[in-house]
C-alpha atoms as a PDB file:
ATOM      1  CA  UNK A   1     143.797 128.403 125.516  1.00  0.00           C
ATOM      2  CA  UNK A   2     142.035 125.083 125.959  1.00  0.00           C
ATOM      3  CA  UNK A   3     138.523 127.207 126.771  1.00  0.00           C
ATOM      4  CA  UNK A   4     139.396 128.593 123.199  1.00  0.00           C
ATOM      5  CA  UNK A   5     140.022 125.345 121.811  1.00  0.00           C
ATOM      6  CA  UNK A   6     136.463 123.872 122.839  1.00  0.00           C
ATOM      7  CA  UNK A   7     134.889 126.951 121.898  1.00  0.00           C
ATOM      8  CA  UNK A   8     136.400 126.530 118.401  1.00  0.00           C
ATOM      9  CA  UNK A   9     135.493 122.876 118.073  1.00  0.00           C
ATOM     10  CA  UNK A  10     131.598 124.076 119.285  1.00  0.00           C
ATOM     11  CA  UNK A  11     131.551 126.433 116.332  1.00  0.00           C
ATOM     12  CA  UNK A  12     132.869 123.967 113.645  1.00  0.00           C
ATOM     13  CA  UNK A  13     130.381 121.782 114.950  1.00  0.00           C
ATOM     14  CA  UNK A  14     127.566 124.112 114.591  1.00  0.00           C
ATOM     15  CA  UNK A  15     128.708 124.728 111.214  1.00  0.00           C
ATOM     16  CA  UNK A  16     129.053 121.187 109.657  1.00  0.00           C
ATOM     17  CA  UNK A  17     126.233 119.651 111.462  1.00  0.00           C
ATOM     18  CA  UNK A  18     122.651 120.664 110.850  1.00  0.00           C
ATOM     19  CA  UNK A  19     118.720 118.888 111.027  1.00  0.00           C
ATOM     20  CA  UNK A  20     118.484 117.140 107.654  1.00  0.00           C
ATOM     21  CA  UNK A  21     115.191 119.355 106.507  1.00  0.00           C
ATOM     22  CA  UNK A  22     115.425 123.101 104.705  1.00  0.00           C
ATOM     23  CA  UNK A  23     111.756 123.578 104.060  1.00  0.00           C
ATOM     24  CA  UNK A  24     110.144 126.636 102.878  1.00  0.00           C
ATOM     25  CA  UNK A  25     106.523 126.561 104.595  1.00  0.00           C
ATOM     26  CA  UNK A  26     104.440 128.968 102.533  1.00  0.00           C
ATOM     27  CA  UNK A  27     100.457 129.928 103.420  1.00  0.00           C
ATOM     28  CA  UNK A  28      97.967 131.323 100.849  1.00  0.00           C
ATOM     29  CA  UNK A  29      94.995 132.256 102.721  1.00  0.00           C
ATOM     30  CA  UNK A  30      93.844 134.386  99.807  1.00  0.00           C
ATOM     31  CA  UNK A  31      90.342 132.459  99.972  1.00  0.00           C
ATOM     32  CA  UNK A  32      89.725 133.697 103.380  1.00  0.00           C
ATOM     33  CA  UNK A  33      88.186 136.982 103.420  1.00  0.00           C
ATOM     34  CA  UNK A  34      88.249 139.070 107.182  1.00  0.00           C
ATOM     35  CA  UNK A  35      91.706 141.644 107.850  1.00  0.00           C
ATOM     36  CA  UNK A  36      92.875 139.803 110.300  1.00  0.00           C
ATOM     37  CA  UNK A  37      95.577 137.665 108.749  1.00  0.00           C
ATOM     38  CA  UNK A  38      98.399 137.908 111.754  1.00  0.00           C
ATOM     39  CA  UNK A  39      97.428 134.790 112.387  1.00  0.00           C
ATOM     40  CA  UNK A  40      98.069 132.844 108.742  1.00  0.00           C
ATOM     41  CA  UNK A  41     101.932 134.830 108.807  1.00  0.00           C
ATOM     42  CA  UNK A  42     101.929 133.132 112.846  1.00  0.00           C
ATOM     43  CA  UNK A  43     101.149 129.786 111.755  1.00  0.00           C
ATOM     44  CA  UNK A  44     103.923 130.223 108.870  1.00  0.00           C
ATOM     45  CA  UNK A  45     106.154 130.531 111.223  1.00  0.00           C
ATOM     46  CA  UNK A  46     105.960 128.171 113.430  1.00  0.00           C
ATOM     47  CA  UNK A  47     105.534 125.406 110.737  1.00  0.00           C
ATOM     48  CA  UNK A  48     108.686 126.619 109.296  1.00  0.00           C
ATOM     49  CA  UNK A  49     110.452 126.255 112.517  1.00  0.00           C
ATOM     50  CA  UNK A  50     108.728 123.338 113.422  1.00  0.00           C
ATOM     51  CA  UNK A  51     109.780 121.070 109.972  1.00  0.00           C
ATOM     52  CA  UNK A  52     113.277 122.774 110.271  1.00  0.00           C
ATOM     53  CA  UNK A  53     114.495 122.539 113.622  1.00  0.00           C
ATOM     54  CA  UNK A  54     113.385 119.138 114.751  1.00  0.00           C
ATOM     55  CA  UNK A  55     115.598 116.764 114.533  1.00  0.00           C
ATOM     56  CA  UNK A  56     113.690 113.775 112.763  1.00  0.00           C
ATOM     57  CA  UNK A  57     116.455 111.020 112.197  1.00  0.00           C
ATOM     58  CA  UNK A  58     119.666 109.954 113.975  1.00  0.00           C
ATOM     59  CA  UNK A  59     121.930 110.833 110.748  1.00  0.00           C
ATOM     60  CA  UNK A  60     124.581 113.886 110.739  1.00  0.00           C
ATOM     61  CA  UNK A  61     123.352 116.202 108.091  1.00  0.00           C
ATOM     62  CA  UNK A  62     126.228 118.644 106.651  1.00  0.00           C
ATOM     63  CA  UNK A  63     124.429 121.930 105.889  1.00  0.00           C
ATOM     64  CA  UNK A  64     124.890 121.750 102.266  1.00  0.00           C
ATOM     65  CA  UNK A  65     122.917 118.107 102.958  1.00  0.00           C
ATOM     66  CA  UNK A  66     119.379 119.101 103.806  1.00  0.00           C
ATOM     67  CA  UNK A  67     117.162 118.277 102.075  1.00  0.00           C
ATOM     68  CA  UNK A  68     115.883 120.951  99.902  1.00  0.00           C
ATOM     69  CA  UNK A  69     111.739 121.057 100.105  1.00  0.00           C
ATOM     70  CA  UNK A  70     109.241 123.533  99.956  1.00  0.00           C
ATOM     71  CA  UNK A  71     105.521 122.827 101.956  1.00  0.00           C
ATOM     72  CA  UNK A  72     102.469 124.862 100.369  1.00  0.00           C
ATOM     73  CA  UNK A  73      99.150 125.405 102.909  1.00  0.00           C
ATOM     74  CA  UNK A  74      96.614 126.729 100.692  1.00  0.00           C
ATOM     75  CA  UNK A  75      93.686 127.683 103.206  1.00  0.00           C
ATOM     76  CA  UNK A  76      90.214 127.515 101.828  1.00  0.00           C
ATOM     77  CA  UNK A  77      87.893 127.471 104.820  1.00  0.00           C
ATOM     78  CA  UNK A  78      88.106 129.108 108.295  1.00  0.00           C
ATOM     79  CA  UNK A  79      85.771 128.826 111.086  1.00  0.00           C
ATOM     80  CA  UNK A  80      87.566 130.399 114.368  1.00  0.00           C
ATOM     81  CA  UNK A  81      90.514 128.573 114.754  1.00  0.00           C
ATOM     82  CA  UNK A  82      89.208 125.530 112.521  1.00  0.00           C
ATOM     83  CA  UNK A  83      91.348 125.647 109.303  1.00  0.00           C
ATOM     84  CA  UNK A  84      90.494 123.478 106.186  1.00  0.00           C
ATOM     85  CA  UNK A  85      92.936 123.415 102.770  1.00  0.00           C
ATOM     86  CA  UNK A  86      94.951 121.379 101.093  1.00  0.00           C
ATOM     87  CA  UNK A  87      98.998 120.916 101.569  1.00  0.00           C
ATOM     88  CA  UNK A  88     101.442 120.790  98.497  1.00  0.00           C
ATOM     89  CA  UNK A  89     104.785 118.971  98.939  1.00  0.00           C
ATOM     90  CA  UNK A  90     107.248 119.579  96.773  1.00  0.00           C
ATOM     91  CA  UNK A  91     111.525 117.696  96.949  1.00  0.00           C
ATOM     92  CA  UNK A  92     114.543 117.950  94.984  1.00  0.00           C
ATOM     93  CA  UNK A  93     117.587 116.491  95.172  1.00  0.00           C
ATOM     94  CA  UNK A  94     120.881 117.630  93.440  1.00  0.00           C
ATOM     95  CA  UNK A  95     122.549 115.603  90.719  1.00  0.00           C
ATOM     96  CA  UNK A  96     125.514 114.578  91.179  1.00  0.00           C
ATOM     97  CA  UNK A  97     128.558 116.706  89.448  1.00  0.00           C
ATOM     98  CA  UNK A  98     126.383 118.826  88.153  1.00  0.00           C
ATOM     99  CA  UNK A  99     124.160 122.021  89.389  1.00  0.00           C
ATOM    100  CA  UNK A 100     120.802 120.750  88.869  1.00  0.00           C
ATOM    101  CA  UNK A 101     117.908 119.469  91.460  1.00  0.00           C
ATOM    102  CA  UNK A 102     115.466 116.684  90.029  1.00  0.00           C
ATOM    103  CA  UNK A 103     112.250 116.935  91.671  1.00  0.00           C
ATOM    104  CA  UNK A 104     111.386 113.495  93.301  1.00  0.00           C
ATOM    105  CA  UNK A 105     108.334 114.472  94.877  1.00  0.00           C
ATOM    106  CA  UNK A 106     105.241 117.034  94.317  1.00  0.00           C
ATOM    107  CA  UNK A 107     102.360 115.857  95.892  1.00  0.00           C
ATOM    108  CA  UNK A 108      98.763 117.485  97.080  1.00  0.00           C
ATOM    109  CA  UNK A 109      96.867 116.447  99.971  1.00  0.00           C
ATOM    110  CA  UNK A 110      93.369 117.635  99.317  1.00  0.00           C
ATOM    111  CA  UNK A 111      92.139 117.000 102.879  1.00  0.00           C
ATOM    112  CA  UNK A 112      93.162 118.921 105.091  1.00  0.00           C
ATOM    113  CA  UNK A 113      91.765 120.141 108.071  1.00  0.00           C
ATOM    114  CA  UNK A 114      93.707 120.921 111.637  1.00  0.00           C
ATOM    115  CA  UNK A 115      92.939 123.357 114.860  1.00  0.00           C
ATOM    116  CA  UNK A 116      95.454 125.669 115.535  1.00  0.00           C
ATOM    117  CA  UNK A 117      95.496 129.054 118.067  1.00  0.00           C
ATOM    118  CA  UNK A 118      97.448 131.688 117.416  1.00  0.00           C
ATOM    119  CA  UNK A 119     100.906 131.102 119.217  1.00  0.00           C
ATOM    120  CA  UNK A 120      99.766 127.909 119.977  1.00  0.00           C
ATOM    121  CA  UNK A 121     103.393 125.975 120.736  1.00  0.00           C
ATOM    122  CA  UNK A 122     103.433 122.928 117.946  1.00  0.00           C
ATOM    123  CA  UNK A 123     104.582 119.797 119.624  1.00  0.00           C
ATOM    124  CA  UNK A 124     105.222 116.897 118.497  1.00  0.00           C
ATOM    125  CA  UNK A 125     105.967 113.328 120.617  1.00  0.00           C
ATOM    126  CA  UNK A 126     106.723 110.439 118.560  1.00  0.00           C
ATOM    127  CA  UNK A 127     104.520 107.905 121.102  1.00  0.00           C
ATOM    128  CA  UNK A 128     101.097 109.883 121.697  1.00  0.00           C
ATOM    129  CA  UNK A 129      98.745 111.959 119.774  1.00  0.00           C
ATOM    130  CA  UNK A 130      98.796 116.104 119.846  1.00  0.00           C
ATOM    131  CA  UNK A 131      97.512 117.292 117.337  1.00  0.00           C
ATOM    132  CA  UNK A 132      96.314 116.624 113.806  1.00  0.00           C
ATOM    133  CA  UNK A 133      98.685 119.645 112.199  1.00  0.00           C
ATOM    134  CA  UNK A 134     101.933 118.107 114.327  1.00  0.00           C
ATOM    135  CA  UNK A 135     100.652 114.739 113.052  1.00  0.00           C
ATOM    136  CA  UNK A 136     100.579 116.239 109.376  1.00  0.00           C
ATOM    137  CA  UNK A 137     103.724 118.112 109.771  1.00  0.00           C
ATOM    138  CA  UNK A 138     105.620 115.126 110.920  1.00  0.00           C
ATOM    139  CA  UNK A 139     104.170 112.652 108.496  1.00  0.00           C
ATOM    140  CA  UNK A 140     105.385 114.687 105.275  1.00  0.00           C
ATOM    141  CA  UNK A 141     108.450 115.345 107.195  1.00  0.00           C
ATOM    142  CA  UNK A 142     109.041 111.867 107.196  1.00  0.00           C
ATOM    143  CA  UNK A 143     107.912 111.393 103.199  1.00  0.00           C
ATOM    144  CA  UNK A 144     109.887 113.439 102.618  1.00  0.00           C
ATOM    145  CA  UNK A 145     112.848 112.231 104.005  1.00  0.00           C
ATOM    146  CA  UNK A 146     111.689 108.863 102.626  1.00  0.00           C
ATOM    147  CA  UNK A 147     111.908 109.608  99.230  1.00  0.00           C
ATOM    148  CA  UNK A 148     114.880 111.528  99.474  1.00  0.00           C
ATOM    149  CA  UNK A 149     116.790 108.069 100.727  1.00  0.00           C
ATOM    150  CA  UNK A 150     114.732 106.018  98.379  1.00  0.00           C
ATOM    151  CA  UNK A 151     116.600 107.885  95.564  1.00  0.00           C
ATOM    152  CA  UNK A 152     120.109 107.309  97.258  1.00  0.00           C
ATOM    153  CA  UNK A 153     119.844 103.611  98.333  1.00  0.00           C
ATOM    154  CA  UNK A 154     117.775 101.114  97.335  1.00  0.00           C
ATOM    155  CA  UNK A 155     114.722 100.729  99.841  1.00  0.00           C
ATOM    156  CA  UNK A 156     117.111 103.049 101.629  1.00  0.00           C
ATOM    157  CA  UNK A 157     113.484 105.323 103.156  1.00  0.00           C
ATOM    158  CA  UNK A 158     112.078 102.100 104.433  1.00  0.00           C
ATOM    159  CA  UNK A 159     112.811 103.729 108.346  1.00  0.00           C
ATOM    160  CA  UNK A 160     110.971 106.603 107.633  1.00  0.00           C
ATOM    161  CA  UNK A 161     108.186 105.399 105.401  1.00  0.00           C
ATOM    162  CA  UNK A 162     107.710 102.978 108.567  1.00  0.00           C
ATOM    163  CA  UNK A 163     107.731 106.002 110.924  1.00  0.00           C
ATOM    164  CA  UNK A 164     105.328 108.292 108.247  1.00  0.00           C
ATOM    165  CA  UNK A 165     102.890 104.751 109.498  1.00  0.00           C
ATOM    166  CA  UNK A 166     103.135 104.970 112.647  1.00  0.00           C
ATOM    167  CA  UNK A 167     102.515 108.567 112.866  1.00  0.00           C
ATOM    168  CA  UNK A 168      99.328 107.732 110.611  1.00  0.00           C
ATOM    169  CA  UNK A 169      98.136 104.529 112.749  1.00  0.00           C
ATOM    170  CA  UNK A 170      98.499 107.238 115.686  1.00  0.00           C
ATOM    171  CA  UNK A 171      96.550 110.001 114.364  1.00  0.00           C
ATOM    172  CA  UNK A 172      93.595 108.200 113.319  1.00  0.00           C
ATOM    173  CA  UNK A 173      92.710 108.750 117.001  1.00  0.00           C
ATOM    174  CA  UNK A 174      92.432 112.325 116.118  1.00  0.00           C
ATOM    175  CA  UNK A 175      89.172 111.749 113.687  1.00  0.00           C
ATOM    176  CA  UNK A 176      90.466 114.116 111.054  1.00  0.00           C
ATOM    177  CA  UNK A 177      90.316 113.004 107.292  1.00  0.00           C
ATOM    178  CA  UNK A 178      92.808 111.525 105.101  1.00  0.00           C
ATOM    179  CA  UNK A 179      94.265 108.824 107.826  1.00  0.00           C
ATOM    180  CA  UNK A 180      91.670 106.153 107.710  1.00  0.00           C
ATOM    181  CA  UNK A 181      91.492 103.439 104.447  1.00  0.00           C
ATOM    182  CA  UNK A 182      87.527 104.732 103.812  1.00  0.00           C
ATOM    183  CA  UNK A 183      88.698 108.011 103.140  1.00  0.00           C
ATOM    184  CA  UNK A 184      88.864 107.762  99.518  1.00  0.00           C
ATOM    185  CA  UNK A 185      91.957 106.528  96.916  1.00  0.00           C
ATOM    186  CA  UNK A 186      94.512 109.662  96.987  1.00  0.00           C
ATOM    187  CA  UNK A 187      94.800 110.118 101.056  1.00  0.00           C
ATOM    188  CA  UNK A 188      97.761 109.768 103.100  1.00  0.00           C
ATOM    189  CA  UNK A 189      96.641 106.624 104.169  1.00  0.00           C
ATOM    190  CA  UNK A 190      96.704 105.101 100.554  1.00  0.00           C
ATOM    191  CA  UNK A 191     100.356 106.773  99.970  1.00  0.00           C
ATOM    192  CA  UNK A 192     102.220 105.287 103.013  1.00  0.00           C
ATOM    193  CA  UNK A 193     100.022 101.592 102.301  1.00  0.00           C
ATOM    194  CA  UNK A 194     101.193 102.032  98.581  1.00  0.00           C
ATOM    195  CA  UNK A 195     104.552 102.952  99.851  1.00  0.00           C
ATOM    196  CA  UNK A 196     105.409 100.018 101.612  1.00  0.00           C
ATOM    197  CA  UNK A 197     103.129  97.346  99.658  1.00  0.00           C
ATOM    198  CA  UNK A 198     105.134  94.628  97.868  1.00  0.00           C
ATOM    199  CA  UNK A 199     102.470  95.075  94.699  1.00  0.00           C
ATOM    200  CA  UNK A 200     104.190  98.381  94.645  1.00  0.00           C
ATOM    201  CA  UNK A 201     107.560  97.511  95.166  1.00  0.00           C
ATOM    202  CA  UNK A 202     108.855  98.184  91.434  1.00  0.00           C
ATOM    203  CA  UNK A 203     108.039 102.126  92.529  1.00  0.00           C
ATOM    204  CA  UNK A 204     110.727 102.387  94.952  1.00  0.00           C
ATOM    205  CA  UNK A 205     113.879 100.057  92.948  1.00  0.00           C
ATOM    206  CA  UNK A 206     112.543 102.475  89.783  1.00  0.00           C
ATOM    207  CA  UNK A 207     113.377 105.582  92.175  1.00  0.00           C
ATOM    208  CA  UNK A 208     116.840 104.338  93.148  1.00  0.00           C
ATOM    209  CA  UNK A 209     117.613 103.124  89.420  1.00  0.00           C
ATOM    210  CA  UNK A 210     116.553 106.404  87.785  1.00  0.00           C
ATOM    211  CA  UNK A 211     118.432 108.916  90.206  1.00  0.00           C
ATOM    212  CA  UNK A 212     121.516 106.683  91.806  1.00  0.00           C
ATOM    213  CA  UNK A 213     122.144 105.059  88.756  1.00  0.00           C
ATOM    214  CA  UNK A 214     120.701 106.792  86.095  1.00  0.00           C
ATOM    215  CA  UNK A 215     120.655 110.867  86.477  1.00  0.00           C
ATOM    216  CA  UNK A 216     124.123 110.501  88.886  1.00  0.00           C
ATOM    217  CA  UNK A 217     126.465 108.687  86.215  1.00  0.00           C
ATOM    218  CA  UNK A 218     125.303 111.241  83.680  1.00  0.00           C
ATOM    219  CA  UNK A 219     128.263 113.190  83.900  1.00  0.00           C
ATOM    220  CA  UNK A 220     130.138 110.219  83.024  1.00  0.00           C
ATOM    221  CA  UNK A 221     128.079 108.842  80.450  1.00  0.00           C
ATOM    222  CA  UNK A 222     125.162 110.140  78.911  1.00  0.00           C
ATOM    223  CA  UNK A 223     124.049 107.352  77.052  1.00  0.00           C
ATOM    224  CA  UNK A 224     124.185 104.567  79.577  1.00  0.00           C
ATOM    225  CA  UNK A 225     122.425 106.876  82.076  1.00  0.00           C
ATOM    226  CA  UNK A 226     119.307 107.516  79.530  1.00  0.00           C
ATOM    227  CA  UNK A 227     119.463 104.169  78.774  1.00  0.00           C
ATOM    228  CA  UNK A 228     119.156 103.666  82.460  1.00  0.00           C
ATOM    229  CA  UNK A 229     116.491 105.947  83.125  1.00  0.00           C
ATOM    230  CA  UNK A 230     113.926 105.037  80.194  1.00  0.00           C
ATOM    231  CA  UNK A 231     114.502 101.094  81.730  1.00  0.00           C
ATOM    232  CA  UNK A 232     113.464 102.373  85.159  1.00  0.00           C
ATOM    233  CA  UNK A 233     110.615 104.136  83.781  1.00  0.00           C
ATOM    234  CA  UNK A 234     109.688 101.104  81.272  1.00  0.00           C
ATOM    235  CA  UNK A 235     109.510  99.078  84.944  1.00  0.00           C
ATOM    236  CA  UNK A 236     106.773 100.953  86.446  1.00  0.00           C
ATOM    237  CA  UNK A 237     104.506  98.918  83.518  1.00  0.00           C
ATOM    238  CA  UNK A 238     104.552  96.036  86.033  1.00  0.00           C
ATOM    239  CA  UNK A 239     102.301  97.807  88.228  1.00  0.00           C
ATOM    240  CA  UNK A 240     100.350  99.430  85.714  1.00  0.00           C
ATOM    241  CA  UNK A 241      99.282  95.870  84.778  1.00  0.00           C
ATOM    242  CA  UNK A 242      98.092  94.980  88.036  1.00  0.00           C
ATOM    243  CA  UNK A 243      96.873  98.199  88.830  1.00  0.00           C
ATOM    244  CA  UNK A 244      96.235 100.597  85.925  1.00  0.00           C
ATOM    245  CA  UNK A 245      94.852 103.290  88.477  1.00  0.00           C
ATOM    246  CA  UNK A 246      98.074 103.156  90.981  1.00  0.00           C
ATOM    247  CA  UNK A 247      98.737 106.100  92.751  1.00  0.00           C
ATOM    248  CA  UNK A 248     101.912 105.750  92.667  1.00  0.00           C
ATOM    249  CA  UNK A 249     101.997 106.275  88.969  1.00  0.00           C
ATOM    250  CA  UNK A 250      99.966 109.697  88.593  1.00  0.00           C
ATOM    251  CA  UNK A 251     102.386 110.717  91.805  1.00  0.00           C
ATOM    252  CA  UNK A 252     105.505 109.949  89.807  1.00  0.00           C
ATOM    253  CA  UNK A 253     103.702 111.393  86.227  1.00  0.00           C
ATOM    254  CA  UNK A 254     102.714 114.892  88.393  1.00  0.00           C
ATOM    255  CA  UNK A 255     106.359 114.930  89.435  1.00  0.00           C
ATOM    256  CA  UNK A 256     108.661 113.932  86.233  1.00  0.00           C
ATOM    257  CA  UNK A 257     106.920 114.319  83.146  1.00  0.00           C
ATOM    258  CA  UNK A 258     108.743 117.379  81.988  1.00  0.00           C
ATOM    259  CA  UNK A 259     112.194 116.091  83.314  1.00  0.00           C
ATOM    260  CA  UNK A 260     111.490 113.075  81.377  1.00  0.00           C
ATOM    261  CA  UNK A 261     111.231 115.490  77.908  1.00  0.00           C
ATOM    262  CA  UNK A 262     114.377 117.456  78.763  1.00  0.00           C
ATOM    263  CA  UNK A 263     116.400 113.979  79.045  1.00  0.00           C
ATOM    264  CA  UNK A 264     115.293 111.988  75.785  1.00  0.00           C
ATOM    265  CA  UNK A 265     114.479 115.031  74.005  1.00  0.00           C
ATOM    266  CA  UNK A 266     118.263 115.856  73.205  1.00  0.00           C
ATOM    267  CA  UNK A 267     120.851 113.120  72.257  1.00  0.00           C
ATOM    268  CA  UNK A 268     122.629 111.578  72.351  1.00  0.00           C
ATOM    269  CA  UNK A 269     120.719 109.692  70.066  1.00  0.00           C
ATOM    270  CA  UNK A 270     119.044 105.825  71.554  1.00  0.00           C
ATOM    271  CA  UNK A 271     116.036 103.481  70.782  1.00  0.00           C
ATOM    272  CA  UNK A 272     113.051 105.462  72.721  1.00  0.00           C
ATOM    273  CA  UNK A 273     110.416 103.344  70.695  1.00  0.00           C
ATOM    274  CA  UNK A 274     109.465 101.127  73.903  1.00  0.00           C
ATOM    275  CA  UNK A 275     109.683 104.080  76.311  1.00  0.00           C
ATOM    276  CA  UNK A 276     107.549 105.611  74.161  1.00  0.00           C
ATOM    277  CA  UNK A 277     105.379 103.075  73.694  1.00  0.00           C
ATOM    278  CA  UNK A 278     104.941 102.476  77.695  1.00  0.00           C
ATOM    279  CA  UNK A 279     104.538 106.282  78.551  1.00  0.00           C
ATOM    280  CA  UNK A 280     101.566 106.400  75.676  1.00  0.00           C
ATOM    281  CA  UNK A 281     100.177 103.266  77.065  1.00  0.00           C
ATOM    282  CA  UNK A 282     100.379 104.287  81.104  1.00  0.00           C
ATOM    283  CA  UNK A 283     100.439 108.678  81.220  1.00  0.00           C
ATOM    284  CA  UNK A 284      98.135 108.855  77.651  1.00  0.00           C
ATOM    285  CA  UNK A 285      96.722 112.421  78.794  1.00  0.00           C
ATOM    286  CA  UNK A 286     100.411 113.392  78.422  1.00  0.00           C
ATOM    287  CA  UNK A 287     100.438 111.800  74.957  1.00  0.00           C
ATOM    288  CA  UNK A 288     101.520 115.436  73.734  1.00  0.00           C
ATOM    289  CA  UNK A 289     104.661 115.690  75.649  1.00  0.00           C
ATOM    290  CA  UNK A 290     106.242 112.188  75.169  1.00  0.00           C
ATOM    291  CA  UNK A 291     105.993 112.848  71.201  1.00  0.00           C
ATOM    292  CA  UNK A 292     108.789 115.083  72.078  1.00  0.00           C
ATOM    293  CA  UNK A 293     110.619 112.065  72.847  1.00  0.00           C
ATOM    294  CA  UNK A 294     113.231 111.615  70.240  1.00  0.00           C
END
């Protein structure tokens, strides 16, 4: 009876406790011409169990907790078992009381370039270098999980943001693209120096204000969350007028400018004339969109 008792308790725990990442890792080596694609459906594979089963924080994730994510390797050069492409990274988040996901992050890396043999085992150690597709893996693992408590608690990513440098400090070893400061204005190294810059600090409070107390009380009331949400947005104009080209902006325009339609598009009714005013200013290529705004 008491070896059925344990057993039991095993089993619950299996059940209620889970790693805090459900990613869907897809590959689109469509580019690459050659029959031999095993490898591309190999490599799927292992990133998928790679992002999902490591355990990346100390927290106790309930399964209906992970984070919901989806990582896009788009393969555009191949030279043996040199791979060059670009990574998409896409997170939602559920709302709460309700049944919808807000995106809070869609992101491409454009430089991308790793070594990888077929079966090779991916391995990942938090204190040396392996290699530069472990070091990418982990690193957006990490984002990821960084914006996801960003939009929960206020500065509440700051642990993994920190990690996501760390990881970067240690792969510059590597000499692959995208980690260094010379390697252009949209590279990983720019997001995780952007991340945790003070200059940029109105990003991460506008994350927390729009989802925690904004798109969460909605359910409550509608008015005082819009009203909520266009102040959070009307914030990031404090970095626009130190830094009209932040990355941080065309990051958060690529992933909520149609959830920012759907939410002032339909009442009820409020003053949108500065939000609009701001969004024309800041996202003006979108000028279309916002005059949806009501």
């Amino acid at each position: 009876m008491k070896k059925q008792i344990i057993i039991l308790l095993l089993l619950l725990g299996f059940n209620t406790i889970a790693q805090e990442l459900n990613c869907k890792v897809t590959i689109n080596a469509s580019q690459i011409s050659g029959s031999n694609k095993q490898v591309f459906k190999t490599l799927e594979k292992a990133m998928n169990e790679f992002l999902n089963n490591t355990k990346w924080t100390n927290l106790q994730f309930k399964k209906q907790e992970k984070i919901q994510c989806g990582v896009t390797l788009n393969v555009t050069e191949q030279d043996g078992n040199k791979f060059t492409g670009t990574i998409q990274v896409q997170v939602v988040r559920p709302v709460y009381n309700s049944t919808y996901q807000t995106p809070i992050l869609n992101y491409q890396d454009d430089d991308i370039s790793f070594v990888y043999e077929e079966f090779q085992p991916l391995i990942y150690n938090e204190s040396s270098y392996q290699s530069n597709l472990t070091s990418l893996l982990a690193f957006y693992a990490n984002i990821i999980l960084g914006f996801d408590q960003d939009s929960f608690a206020l500065k509440g990513g700051d642990t993994y943001f920190k990690k996501a440098q760390e990881i970067l400090l240690t792969a510059q070893q590597g000499g692959h693209k995208g980690w260094n400061s010379l390697d252009g204005n949209k590279s990983r190294f720019q997001l995780i120096d952007n991340l945790l810059n003070n200059t940029y600090a109105n990003f991460r409070s506008m994350l927390y204000n729009y989802h925690l107390r904004g798109l969460d009380t909605m359910f409550k009331d509608k008015l005082k969350a819009k009203r909520t949400i266009s102040n959070a947005i009307i914030s990031l104009k404090q970095i626009y007028s130190r830094r009209p080209s932040a990355f941080l902006l065309r990051i958060f325009m690529d992933t909520k400018s149609d959830e920012i339609v759907n939410v002032f598009k339909d009442g009820p009714k409020m003053d949108t004339r500065n939000l609009k005013e701001m969004l024309m200013r800041v996202f003006p290529a979108k000028s279309t969109d916002w005059k949806h705004i009501d």
